[in-house]
N, C-alpha and C. Protein backbone atom coordinates (compact mmCIF):
# COMPACT_ATOMS: atom_id res chain seq x y z
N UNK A 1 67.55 -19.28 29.81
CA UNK A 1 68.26 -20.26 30.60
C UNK A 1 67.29 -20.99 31.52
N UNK A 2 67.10 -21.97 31.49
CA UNK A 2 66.68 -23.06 32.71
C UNK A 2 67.86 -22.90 33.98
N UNK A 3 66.64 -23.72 35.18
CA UNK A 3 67.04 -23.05 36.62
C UNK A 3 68.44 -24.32 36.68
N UNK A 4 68.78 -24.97 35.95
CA UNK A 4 70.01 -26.13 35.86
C UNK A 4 71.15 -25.77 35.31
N UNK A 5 71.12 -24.34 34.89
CA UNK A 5 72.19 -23.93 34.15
C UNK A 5 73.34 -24.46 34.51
N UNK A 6 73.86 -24.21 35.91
CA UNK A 6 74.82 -24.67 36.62
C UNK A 6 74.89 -25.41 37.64
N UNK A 7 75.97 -26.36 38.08
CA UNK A 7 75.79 -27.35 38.58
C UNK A 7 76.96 -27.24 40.16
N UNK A 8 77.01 -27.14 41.06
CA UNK A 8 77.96 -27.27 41.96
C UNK A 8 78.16 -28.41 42.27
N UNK A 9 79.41 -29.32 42.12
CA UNK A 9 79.70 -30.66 42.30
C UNK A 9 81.04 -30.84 42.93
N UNK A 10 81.00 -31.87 43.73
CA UNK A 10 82.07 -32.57 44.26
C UNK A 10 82.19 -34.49 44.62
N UNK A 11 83.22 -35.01 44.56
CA UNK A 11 83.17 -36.69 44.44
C UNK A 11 83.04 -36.59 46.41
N UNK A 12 82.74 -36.01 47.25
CA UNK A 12 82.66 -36.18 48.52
C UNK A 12 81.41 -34.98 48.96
N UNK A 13 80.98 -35.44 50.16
CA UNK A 13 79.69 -34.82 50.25
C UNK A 13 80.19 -33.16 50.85
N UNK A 14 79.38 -32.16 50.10
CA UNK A 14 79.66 -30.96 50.27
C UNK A 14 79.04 -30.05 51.68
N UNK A 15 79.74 -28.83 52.42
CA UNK A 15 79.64 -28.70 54.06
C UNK A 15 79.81 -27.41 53.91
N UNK A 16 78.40 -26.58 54.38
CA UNK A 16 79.05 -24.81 54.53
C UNK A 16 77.87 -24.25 54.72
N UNK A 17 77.99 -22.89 55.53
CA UNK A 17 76.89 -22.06 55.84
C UNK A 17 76.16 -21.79 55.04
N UNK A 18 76.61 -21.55 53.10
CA UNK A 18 75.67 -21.46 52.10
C UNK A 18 75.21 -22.33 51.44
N UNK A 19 75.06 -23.82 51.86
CA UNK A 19 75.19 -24.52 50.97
C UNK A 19 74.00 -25.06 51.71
N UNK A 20 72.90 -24.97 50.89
CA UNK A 20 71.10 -25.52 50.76
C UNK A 20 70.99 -26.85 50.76
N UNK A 21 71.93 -28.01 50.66
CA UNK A 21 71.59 -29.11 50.57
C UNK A 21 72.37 -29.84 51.49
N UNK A 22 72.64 -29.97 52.54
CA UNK A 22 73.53 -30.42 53.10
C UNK A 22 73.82 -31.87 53.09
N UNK A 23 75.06 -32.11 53.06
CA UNK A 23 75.33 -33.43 52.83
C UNK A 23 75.53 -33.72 51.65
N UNK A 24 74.71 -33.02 50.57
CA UNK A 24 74.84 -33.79 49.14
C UNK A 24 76.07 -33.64 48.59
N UNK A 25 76.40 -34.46 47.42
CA UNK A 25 77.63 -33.98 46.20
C UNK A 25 76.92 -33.14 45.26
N UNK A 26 76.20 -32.64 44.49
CA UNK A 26 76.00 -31.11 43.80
C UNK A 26 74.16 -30.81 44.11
N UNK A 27 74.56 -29.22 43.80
CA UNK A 27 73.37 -28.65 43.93
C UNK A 27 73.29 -28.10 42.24
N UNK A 28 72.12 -27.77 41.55
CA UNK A 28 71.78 -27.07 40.64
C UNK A 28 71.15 -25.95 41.21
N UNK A 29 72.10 -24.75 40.56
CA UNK A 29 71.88 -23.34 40.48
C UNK A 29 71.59 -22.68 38.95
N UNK A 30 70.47 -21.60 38.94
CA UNK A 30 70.40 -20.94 37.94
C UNK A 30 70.94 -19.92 37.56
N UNK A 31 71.80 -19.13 38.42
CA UNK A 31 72.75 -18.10 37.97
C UNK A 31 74.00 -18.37 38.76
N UNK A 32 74.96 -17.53 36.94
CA UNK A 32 76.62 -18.22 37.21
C UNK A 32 77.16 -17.55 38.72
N UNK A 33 76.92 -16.38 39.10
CA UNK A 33 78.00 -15.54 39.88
C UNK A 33 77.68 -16.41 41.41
N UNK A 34 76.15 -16.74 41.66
CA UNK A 34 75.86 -17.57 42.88
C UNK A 34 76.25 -18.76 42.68
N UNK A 35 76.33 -19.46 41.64
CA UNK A 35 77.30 -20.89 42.02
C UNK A 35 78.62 -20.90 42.21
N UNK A 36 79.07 -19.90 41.79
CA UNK A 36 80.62 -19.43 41.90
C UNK A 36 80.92 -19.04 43.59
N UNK A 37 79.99 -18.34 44.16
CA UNK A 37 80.17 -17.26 45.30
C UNK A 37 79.89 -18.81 46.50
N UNK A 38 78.88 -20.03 46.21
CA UNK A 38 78.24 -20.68 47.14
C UNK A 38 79.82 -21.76 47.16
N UNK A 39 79.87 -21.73 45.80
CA UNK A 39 81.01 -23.33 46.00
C UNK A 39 81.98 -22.37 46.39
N UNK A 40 82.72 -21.31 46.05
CA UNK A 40 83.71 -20.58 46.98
C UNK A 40 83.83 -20.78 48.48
N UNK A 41 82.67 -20.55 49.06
CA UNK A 41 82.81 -20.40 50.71
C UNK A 41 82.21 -21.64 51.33
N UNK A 42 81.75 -23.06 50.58
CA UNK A 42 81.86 -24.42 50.74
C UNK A 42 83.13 -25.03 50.99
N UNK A 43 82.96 -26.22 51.94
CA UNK A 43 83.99 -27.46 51.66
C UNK A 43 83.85 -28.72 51.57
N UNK A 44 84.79 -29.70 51.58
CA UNK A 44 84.67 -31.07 51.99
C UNK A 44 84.77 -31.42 53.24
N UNK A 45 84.35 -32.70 53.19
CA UNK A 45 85.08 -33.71 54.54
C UNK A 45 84.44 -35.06 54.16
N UNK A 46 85.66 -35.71 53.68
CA UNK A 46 86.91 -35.40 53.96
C UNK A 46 87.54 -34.30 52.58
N UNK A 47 88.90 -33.67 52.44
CA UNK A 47 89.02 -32.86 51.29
C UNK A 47 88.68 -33.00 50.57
N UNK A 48 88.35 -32.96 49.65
CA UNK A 48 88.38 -32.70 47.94
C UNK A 48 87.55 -31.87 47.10
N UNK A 49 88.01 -31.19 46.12
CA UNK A 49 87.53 -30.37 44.48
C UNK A 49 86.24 -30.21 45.10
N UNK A 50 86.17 -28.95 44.86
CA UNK A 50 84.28 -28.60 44.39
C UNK A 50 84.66 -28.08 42.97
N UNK A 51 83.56 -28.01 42.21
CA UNK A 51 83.65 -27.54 40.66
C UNK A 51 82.31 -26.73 40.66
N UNK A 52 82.07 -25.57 39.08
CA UNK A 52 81.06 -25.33 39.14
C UNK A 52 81.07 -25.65 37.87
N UNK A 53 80.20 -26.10 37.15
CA UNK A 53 80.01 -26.65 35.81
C UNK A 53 78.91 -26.41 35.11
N UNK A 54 79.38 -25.77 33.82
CA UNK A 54 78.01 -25.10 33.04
C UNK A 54 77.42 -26.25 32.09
N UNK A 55 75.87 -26.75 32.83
CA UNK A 55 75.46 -27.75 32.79
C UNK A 55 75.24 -28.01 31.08
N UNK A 56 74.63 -27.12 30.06
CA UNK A 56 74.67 -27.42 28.70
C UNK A 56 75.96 -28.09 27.80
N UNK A 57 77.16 -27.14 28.30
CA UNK A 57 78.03 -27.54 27.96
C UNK A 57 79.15 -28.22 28.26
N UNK A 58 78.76 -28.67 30.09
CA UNK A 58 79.85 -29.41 30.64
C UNK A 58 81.14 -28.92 30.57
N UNK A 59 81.32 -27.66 30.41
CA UNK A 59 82.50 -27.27 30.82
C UNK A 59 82.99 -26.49 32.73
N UNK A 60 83.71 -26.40 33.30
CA UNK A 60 84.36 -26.79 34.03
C UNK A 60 84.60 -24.72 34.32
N UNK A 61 83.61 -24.26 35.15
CA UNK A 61 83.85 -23.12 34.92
C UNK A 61 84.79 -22.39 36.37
N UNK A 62 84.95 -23.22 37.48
CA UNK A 62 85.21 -23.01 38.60
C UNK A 62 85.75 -24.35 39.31
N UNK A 63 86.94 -24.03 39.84
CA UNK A 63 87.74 -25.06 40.68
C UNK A 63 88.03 -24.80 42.03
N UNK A 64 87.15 -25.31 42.88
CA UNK A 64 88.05 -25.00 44.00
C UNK A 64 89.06 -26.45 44.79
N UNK A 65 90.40 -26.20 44.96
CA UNK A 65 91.51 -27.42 44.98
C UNK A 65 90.43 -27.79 46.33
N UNK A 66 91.07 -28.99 47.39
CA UNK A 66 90.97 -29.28 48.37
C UNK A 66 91.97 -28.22 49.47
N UNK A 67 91.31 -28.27 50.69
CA UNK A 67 92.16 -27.84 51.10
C UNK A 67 94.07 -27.12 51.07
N UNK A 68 94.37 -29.35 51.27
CA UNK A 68 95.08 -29.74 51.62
C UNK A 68 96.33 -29.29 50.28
N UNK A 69 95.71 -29.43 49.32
CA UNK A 69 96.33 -28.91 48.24
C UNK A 69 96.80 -27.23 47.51
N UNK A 70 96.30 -26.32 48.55
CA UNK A 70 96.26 -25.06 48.70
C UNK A 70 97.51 -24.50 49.07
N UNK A 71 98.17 -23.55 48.09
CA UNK A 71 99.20 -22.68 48.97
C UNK A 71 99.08 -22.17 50.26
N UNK A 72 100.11 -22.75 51.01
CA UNK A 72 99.38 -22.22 52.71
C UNK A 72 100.16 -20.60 52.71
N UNK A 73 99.79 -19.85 53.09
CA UNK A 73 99.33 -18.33 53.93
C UNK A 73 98.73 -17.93 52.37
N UNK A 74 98.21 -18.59 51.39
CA UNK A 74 97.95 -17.40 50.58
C UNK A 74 95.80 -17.80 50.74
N UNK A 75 95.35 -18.87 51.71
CA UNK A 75 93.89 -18.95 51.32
C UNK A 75 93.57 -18.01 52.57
N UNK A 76 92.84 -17.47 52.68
CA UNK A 76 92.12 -16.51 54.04
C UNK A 76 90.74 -17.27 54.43
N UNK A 77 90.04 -18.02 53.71
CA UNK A 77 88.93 -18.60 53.79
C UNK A 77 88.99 -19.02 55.31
């Protein structure tokens, strides 16, 4: 695997204690469970989608909604 395997993306610039690039819309990560764990405890501002996307095949391996779109008492984040 190349270090691009996976891709953390969002259409608004991404905001969080783990997140190495601040400001940007995606980072490339080389392993799945850390792009999963980084876009997990990321957000927006203003809301919207983070995804994690497995860059060979462009599929769509992780969704996180916006906020605003979240069952309320069930996120703890």
């Amino acid at each position: 695997m190349t270090s691009a395997d996976y891709r953390i993306e969002s259409n608004q610039p991404i905001i969080g204690r783990f997140w190495p690039a601040s400001g940007s819309q995606s980072y490339a990560v080389s392993d799945h469970a850390l792009a999963i764990s980084i876009a997990a405890k990321s957000f927006t501002s203003p809301a919207s989608e983070i995804r994690v996307v497995h860059v060979p095949t462009g599929e769509v391996l992780f969704r996180k909604p916006p906020r605003a779109a979240r069952v309320e008492g069930l996120d703890e984040a």
